[in-house]
Protein backbone atom coordinates (compact mmCIF):
# COMPACT_ATOMS: atom_id res chain seq x y z
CA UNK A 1 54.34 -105.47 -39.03
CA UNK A 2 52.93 -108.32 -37.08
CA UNK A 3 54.73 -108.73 -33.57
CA UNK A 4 53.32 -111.04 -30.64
CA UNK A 5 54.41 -110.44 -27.42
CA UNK A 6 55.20 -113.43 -25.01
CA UNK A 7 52.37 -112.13 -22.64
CA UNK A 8 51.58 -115.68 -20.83
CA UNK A 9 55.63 -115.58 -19.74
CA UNK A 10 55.65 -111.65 -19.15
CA UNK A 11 55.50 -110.64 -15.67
CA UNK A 12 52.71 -107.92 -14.33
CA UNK A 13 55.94 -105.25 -13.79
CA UNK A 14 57.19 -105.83 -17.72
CA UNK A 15 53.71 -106.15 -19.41
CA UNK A 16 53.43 -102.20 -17.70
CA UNK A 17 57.03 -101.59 -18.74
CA UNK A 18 55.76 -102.64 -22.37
CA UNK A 19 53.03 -100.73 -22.03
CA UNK A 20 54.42 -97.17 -20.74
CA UNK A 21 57.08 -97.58 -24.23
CA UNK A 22 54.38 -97.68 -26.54
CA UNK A 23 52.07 -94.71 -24.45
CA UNK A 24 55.23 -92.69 -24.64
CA UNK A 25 55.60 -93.44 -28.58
CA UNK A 26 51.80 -92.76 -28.85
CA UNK A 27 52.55 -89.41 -27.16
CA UNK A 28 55.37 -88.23 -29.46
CA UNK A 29 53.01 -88.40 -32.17
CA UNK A 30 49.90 -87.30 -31.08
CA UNK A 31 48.74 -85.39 -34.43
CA UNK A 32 49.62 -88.70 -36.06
CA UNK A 33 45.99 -90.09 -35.03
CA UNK A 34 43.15 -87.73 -36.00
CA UNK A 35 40.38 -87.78 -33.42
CA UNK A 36 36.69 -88.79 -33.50
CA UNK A 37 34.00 -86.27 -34.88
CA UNK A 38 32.27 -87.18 -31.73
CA UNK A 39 35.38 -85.43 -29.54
CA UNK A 40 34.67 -82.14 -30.69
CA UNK A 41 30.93 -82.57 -30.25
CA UNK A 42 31.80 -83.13 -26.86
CA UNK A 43 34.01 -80.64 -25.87
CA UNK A 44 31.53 -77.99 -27.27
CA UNK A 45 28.79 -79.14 -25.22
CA UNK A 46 31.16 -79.31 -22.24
CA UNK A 47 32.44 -75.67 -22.70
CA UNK A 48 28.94 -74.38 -23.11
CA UNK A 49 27.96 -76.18 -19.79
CA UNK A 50 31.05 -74.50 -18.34
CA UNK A 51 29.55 -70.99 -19.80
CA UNK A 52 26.03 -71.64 -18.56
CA UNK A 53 27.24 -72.62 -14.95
CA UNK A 54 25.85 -75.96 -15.14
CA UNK A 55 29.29 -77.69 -14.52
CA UNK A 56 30.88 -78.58 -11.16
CA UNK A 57 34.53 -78.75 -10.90
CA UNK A 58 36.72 -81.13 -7.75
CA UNK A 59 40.14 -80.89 -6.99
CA UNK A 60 41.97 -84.10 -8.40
CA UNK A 61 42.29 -85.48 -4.93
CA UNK A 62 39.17 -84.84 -3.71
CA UNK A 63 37.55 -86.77 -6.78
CA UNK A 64 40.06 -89.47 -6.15
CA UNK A 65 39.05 -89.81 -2.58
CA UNK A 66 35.43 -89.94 -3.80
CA UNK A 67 36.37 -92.61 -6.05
CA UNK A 68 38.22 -94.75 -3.97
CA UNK A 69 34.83 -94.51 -1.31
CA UNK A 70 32.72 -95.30 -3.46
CA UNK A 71 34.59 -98.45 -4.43
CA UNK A 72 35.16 -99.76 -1.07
């Protein structure tokens, strides 16, 4: 299927409206879309970090508010 969206006409508010439809038809079919070799890689070396202690964990707001300083 080949679709085109009038994006030059769209406003800011519907292109995210378009947007949050197709995220939550991505999400309904999650197992649909096999992931990268390279995730699972990953998450093993971040769960063995976790087991050696050499991770750091923030609350979500606090890493926001880091974020958001660190851009200003």
């Amino acid at each position: 299927m080949n679709m085109t969206l009038p994006l030059d006409e769209m406003t800011t508010v519907e292109k995210l409206e378009a947007l949050e439809q197709i995220w939550t038809d991505l999400i309904g079919d999650a197992g649909g879309v096999p992931s990268p070799g390279w995730h699972e890689d990953e998450l093993a070396d971040r769960l063995e970090r976790v087991e050696r202690a050499d991770s750091r964990f923030t609350d979500f707001d606090e890493a926001k508010a880091r974020i958001r300083s660190t851009l200003r």
